[in-house]
PDB file of N, CA and C in Angstrom:
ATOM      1  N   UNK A   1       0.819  -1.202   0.000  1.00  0.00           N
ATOM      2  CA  UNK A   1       0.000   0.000   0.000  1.00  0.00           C
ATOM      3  C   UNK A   1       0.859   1.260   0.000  1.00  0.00           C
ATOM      4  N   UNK A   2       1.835   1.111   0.570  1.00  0.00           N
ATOM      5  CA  UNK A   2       2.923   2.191   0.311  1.00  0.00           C
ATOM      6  C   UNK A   2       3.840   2.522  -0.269  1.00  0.00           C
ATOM      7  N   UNK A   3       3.432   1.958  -1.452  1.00  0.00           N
ATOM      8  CA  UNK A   3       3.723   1.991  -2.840  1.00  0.00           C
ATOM      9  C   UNK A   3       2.680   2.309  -3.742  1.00  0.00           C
ATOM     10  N   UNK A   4       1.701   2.526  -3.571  1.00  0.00           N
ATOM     11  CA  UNK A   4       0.739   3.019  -4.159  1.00  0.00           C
ATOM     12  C   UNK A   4       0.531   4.475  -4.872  1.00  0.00           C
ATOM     13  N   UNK A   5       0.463   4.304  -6.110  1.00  0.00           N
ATOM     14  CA  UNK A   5       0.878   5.744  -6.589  1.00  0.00           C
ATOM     15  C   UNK A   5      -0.499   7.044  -6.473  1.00  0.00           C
ATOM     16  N   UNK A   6      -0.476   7.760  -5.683  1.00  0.00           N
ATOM     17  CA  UNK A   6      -1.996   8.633  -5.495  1.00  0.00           C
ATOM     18  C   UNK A   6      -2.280   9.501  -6.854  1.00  0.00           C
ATOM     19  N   UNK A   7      -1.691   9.024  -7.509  1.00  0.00           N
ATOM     20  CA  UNK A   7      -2.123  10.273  -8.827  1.00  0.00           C
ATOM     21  C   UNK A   7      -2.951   9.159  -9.843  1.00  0.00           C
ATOM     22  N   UNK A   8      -2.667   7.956  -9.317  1.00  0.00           N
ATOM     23  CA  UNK A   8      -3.612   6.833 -10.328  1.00  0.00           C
ATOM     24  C   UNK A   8      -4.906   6.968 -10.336  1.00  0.00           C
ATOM     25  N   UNK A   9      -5.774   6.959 -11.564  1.00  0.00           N
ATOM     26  CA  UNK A   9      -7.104   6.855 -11.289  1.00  0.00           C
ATOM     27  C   UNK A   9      -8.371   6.047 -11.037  1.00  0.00           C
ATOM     28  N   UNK A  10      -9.007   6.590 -10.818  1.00  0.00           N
ATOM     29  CA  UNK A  10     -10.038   5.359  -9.486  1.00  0.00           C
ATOM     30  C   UNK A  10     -10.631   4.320 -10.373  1.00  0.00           C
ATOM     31  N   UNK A  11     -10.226   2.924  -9.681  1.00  0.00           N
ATOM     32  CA  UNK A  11     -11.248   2.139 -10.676  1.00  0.00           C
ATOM     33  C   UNK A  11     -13.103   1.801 -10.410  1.00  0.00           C
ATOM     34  N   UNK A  12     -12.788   0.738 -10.713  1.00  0.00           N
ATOM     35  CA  UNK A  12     -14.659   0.030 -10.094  1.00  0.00           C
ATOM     36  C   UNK A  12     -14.947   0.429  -8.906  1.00  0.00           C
ATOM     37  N   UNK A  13     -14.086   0.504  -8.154  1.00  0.00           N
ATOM     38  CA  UNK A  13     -14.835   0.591  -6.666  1.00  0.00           C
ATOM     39  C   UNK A  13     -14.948   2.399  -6.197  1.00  0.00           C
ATOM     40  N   UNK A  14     -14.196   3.341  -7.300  1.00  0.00           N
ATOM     41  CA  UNK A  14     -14.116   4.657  -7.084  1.00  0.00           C
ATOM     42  C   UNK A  14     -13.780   5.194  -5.655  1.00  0.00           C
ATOM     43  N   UNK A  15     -12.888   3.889  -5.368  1.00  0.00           N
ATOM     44  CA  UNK A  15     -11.468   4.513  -3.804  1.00  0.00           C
ATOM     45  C   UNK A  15     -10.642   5.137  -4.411  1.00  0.00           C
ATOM     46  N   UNK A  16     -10.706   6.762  -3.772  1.00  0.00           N
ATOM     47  CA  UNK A  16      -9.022   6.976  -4.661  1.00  0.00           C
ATOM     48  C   UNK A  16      -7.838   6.254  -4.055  1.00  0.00           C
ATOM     49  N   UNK A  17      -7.130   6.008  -4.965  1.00  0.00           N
ATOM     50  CA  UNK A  17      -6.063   5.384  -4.505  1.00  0.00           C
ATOM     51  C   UNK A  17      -4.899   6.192  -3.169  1.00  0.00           C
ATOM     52  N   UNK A  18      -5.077   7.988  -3.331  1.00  0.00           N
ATOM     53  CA  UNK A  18      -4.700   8.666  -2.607  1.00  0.00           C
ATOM     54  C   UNK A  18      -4.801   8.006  -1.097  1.00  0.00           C
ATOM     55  N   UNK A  19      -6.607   7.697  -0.944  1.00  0.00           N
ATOM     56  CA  UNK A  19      -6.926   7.247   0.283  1.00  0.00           C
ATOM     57  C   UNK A  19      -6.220   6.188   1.458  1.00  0.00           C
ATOM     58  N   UNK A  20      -6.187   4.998  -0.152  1.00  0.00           N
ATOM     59  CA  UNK A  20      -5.342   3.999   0.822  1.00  0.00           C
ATOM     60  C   UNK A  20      -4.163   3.964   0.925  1.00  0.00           C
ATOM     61  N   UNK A  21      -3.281   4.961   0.168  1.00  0.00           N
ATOM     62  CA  UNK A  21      -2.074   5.286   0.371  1.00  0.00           C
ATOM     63  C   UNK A  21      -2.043   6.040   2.037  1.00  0.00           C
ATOM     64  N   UNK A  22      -3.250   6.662   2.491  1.00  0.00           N
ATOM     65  CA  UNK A  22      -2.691   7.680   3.536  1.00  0.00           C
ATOM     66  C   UNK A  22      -2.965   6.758   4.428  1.00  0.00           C
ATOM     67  N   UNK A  23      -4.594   5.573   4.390  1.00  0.00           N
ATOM     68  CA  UNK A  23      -5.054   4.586   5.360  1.00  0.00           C
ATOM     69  C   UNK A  23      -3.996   3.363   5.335  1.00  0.00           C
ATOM     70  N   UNK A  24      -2.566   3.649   4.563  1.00  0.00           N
ATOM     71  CA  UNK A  24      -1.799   1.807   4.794  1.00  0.00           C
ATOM     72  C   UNK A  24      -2.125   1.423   5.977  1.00  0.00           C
ATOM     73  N   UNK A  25      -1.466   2.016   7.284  1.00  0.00           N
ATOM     74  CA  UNK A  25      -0.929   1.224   8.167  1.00  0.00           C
ATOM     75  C   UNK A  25      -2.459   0.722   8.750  1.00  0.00           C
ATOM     76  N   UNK A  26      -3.739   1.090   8.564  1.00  0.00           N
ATOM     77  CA  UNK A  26      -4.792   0.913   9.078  1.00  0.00           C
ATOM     78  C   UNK A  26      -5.498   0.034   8.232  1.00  0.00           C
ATOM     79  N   UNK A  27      -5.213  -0.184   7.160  1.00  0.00           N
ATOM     80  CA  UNK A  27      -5.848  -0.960   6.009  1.00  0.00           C
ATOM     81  C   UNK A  27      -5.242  -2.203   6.513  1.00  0.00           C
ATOM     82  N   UNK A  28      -3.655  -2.332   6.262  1.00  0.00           N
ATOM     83  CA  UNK A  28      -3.022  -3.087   5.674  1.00  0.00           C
ATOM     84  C   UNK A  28      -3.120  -4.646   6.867  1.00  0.00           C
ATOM     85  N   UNK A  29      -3.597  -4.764   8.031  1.00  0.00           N
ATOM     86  CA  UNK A  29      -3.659  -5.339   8.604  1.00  0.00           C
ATOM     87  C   UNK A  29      -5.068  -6.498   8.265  1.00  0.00           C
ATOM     88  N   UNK A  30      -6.348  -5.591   7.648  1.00  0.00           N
ATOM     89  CA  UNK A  30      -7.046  -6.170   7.231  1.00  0.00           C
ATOM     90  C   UNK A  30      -6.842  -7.102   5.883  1.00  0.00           C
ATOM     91  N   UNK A  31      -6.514  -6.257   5.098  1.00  0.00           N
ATOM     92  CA  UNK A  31      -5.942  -6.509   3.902  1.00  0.00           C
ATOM     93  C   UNK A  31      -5.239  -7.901   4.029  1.00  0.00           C
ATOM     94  N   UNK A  32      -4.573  -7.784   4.702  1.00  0.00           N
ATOM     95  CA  UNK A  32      -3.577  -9.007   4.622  1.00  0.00           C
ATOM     96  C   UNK A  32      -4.309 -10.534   5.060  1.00  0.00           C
ATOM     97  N   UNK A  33      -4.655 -10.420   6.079  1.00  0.00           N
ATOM     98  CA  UNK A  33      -6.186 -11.446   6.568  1.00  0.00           C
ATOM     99  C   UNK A  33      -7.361 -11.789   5.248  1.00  0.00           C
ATOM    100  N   UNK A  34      -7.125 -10.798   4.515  1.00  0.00           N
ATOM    101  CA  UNK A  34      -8.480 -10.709   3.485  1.00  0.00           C
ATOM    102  C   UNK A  34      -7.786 -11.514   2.204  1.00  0.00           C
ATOM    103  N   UNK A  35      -6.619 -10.926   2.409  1.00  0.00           N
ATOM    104  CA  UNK A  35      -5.604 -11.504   0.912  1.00  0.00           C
ATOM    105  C   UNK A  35      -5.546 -13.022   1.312  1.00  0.00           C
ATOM    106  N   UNK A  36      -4.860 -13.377   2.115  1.00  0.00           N
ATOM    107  CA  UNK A  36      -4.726 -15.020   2.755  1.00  0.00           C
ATOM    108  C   UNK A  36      -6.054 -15.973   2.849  1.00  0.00           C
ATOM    109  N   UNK A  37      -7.229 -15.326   3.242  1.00  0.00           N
ATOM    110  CA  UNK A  37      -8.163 -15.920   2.975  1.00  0.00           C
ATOM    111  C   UNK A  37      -8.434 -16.610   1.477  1.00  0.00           C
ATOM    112  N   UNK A  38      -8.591 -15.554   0.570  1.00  0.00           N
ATOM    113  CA  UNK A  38      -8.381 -15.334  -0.388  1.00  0.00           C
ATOM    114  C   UNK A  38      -7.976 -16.342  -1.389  1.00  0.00           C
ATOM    115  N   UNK A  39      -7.251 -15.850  -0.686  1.00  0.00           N
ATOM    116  CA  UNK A  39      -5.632 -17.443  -1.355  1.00  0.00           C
ATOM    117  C   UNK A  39      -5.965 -18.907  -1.220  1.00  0.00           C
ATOM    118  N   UNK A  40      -6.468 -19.003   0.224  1.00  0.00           N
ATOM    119  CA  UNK A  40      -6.377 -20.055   0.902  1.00  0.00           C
ATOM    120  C   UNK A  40      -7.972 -20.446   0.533  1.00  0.00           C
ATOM    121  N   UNK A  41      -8.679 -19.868   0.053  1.00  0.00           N
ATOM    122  CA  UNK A  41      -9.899 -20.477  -0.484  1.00  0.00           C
ATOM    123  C   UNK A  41      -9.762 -20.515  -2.144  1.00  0.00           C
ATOM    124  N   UNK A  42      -8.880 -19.841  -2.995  1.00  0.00           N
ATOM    125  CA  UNK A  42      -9.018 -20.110  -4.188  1.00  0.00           C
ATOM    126  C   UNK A  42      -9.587 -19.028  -4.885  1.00  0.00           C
ATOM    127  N   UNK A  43     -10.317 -17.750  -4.255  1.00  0.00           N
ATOM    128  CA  UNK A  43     -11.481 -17.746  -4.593  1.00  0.00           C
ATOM    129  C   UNK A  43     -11.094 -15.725  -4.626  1.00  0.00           C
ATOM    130  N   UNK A  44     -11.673 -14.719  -5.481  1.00  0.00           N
ATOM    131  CA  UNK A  44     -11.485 -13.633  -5.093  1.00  0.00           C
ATOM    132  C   UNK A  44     -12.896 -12.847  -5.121  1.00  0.00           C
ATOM    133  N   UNK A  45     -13.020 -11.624  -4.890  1.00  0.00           N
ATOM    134  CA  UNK A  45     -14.626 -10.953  -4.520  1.00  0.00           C
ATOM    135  C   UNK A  45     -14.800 -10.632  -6.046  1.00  0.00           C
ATOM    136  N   UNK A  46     -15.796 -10.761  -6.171  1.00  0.00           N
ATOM    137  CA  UNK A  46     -15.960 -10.466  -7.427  1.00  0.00           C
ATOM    138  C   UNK A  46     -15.991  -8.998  -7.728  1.00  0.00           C
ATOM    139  N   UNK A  47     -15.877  -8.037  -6.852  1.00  0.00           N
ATOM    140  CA  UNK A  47     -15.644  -6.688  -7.172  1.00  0.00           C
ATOM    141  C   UNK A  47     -14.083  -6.852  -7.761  1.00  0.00           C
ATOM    142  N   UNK A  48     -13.190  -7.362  -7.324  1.00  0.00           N
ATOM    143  CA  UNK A  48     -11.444  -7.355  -7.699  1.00  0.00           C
ATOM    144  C   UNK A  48     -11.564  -7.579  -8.733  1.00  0.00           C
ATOM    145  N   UNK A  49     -12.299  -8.575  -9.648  1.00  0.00           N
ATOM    146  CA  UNK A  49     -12.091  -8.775 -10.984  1.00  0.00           C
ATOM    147  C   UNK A  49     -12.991  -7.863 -11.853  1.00  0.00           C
ATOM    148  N   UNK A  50     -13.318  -6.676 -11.204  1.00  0.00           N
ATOM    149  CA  UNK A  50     -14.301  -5.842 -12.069  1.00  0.00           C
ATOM    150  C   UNK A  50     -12.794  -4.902 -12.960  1.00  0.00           C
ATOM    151  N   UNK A  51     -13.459  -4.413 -14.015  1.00  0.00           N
ATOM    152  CA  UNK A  51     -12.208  -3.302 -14.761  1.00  0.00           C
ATOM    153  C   UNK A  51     -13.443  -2.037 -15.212  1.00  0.00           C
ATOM    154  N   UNK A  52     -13.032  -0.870 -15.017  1.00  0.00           N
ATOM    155  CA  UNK A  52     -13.570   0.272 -16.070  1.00  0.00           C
ATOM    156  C   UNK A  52     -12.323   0.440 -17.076  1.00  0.00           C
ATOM    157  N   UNK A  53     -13.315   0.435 -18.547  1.00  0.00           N
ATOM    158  CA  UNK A  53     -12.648   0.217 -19.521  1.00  0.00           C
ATOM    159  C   UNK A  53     -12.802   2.333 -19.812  1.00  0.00           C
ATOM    160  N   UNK A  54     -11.584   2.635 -20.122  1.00  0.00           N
ATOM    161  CA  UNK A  54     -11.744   4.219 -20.539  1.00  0.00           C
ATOM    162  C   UNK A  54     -10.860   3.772 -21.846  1.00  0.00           C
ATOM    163  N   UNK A  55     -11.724   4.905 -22.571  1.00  0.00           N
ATOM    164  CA  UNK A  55     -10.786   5.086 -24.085  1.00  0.00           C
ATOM    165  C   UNK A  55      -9.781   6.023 -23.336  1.00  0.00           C
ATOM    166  N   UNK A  56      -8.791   6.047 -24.196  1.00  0.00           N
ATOM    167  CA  UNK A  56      -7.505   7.174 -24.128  1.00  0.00           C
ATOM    168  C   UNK A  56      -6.934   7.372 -25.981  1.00  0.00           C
ATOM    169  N   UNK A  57      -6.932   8.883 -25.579  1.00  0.00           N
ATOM    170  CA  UNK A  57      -6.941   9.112 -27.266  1.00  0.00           C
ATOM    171  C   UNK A  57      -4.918   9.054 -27.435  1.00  0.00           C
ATOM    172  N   UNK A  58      -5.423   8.669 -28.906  1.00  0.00           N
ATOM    173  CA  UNK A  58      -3.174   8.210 -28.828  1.00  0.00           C
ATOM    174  C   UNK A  58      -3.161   9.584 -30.390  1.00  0.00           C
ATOM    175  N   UNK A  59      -3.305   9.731 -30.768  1.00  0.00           N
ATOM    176  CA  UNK A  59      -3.256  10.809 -31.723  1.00  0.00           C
ATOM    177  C   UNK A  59      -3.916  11.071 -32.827  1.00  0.00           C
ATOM    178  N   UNK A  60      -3.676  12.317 -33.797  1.00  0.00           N
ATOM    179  CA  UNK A  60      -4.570  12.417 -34.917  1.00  0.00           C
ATOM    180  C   UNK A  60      -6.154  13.098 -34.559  1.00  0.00           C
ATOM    181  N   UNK A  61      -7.262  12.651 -35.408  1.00  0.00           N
ATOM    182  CA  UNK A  61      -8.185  13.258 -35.154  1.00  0.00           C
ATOM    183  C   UNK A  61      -9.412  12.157 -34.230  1.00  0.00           C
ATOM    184  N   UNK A  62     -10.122  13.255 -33.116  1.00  0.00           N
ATOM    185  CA  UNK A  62     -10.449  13.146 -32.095  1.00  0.00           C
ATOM    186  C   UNK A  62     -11.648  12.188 -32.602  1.00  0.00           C
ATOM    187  N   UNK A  63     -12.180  12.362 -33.515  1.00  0.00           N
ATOM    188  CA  UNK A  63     -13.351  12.249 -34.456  1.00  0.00           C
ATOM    189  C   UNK A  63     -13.526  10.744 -34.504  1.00  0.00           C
ATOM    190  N   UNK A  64     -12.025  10.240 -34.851  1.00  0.00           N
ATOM    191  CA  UNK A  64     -11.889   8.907 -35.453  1.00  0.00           C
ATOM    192  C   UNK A  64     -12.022   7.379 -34.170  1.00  0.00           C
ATOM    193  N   UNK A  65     -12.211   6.697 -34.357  1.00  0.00           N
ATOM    194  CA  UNK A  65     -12.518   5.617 -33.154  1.00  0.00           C
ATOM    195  C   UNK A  65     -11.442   5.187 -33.191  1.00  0.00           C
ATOM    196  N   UNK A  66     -10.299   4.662 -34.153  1.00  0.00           N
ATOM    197  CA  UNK A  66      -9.164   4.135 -34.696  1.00  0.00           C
ATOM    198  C   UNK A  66      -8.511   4.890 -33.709  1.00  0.00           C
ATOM    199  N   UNK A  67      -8.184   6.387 -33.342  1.00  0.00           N
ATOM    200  CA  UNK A  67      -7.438   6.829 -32.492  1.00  0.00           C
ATOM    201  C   UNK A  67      -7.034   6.865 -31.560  1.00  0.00           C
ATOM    202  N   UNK A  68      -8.162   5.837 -30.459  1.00  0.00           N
ATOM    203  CA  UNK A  68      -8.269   5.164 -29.285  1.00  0.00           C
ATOM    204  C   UNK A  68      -7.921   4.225 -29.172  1.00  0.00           C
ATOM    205  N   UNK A  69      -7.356   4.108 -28.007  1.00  0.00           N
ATOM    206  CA  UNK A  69      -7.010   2.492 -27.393  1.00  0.00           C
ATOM    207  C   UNK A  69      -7.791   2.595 -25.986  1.00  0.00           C
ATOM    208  N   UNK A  70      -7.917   1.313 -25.935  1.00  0.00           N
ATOM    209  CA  UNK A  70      -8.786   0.974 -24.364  1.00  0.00           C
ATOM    210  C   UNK A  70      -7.921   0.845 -23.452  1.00  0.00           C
ATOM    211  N   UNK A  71      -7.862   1.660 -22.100  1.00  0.00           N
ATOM    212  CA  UNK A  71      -7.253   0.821 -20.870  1.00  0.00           C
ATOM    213  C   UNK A  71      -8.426   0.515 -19.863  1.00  0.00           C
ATOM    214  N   UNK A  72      -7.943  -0.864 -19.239  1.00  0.00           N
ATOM    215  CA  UNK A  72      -8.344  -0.683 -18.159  1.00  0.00           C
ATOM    216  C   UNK A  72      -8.413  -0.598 -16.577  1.00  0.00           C
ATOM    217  N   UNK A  73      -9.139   0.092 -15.932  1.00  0.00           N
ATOM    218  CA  UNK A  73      -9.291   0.411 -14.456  1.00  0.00           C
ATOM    219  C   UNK A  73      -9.293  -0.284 -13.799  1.00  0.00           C
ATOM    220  N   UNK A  74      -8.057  -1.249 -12.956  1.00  0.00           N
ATOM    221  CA  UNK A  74      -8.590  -1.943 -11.804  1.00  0.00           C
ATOM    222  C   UNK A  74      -8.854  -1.053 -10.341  1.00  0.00           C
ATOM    223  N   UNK A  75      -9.134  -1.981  -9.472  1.00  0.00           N
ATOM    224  CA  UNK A  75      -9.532  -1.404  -7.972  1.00  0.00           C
ATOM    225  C   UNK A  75      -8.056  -1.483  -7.458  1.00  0.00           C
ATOM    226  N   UNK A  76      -7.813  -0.712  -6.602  1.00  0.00           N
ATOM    227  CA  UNK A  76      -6.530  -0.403  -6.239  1.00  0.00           C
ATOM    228  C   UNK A  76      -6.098  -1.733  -5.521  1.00  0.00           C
ATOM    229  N   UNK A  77      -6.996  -1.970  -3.995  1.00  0.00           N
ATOM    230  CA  UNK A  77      -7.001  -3.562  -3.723  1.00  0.00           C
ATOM    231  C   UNK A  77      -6.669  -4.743  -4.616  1.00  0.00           C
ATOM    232  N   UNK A  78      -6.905  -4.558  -5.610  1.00  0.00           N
ATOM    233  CA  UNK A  78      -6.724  -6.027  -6.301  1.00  0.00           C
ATOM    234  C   UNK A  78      -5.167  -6.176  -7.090  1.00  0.00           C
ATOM    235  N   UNK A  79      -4.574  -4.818  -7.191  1.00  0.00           N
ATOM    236  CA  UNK A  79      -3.450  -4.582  -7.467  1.00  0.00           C
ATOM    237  C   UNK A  79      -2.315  -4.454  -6.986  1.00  0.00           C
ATOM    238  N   UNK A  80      -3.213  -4.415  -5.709  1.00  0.00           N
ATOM    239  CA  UNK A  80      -2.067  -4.542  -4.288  1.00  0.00           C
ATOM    240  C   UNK A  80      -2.049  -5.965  -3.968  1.00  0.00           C
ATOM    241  N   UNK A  81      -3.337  -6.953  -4.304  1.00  0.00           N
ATOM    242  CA  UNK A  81      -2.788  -7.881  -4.151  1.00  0.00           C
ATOM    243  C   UNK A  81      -1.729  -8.838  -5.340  1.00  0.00           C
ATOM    244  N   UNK A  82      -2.429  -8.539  -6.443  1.00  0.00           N
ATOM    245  CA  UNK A  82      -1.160  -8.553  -7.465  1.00  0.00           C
ATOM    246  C   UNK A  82       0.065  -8.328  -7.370  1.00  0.00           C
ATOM    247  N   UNK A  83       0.220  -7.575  -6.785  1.00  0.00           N
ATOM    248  CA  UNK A  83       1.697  -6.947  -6.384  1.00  0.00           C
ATOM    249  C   UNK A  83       2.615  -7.710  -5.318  1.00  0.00           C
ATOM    250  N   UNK A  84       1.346  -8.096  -4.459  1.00  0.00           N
ATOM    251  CA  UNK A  84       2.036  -9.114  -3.385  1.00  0.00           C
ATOM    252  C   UNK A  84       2.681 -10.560  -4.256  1.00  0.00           C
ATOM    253  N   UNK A  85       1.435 -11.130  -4.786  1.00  0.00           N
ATOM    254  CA  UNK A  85       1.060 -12.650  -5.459  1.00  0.00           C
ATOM    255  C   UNK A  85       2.516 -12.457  -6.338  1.00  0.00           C
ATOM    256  N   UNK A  86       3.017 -11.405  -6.892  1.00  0.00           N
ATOM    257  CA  UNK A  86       4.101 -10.973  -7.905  1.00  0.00           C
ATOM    258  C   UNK A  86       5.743 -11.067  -7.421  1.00  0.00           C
ATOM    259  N   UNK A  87       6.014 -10.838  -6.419  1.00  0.00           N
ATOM    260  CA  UNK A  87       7.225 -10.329  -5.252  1.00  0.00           C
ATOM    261  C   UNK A  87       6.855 -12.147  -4.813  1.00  0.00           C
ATOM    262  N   UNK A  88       5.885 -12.708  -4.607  1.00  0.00           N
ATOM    263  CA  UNK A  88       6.295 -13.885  -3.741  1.00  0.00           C
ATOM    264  C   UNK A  88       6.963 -14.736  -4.991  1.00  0.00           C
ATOM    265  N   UNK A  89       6.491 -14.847  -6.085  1.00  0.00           N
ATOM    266  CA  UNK A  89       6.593 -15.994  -7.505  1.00  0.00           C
ATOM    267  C   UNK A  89       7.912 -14.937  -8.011  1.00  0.00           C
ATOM    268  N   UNK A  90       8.145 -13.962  -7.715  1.00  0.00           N
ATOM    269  CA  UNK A  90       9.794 -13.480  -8.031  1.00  0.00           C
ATOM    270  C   UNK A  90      10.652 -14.190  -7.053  1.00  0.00           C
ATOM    271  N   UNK A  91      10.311 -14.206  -5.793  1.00  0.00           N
ATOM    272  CA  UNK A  91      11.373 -14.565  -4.856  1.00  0.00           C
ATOM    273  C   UNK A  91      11.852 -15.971  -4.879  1.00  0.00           C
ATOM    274  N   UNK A  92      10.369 -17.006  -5.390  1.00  0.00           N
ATOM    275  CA  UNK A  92      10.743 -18.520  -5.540  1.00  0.00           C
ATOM    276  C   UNK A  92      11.123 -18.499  -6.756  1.00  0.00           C
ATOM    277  N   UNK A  93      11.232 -18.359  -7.956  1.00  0.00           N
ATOM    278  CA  UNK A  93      11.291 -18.518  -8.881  1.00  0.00           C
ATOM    279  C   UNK A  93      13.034 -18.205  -9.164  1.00  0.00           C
ATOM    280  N   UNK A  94      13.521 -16.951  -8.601  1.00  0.00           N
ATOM    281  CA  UNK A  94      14.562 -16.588  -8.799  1.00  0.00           C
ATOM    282  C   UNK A  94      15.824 -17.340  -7.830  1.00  0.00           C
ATOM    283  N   UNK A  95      14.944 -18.099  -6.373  1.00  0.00           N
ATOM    284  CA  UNK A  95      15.424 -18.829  -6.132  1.00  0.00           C
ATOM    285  C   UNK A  95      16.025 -20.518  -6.866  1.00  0.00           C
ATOM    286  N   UNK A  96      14.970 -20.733  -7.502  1.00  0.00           N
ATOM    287  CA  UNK A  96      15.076 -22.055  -8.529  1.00  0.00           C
ATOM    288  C   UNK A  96      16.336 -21.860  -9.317  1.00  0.00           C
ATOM    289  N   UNK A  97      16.147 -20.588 -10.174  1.00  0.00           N
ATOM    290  CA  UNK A  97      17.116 -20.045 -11.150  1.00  0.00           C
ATOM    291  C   UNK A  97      18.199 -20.260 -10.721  1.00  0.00           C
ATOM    292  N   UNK A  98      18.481 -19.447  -9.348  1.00  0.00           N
ATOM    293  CA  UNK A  98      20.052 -19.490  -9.302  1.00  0.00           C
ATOM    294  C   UNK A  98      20.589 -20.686  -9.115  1.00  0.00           C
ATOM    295  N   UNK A  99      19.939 -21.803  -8.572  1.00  0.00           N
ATOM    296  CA  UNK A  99      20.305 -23.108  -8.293  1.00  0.00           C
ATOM    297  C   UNK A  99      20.545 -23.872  -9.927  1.00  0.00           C
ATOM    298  N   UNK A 100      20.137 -23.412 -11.212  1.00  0.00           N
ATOM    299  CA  UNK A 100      19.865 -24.210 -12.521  1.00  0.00           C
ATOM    300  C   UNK A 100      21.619 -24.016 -12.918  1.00  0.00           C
ATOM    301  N   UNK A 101      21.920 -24.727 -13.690  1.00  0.00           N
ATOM    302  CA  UNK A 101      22.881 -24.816 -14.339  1.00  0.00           C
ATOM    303  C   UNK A 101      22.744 -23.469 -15.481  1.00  0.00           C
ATOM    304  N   UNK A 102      23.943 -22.295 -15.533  1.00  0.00           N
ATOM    305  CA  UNK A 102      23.500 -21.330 -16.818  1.00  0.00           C
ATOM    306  C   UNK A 102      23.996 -22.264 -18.376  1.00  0.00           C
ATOM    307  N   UNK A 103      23.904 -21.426 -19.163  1.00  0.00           N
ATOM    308  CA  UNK A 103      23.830 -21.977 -20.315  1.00  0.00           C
ATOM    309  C   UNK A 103      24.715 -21.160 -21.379  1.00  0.00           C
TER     310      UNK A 103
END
């Protein structure tokens, strides 16, 4: 959570991300109980897998649909847990590696 960038914009759940950047140390205790559950059932809220899709214009004329590309909005939560799920499968993974024969 304290890594969370506050200038990102709000997804599905319309938390600014500002918020839980300032609520970490008060969040993050829940969060973590919520993430492990989580895990440990398989299973995520179905708000985490929501996205708002926004056009973003890439150049040329405004007019044209071609000029857009889609991104999309996740909930800040679900990216924080991404972020966790990401750092753990770096840490084993890079552990494996160094043990492999290089090439």
């Amino acid at each position: 959570l304290a890594s969370v960038d506050p200038r990102k914009a709000r997804g599905p759940d319309n938390i600014p991300s500002a918020v839980q950047k300032i609520c970490a140390d008060e969040l993050a205790p829940s969060l973590c109980v919520l993430f492990n559950k989580s895990l440990e059932l398989g299973k995520l809220p179905a708000e985490w897998k929501k996205s708002l899709i926004v056009p973003i214009f890439k150049k040329n004329r405004k007019e044209r649909v071609e000029n857009y590309r889609p991104i999309s909005l996740l909930s800040v939560t679900s990216k924080v847990l991404e972020r966790c799920i990401f750092s753990h499968m770096i840490h084993h993974v890079s552990q494996f590696l160094s043990n492999s024969p290089s090439f």
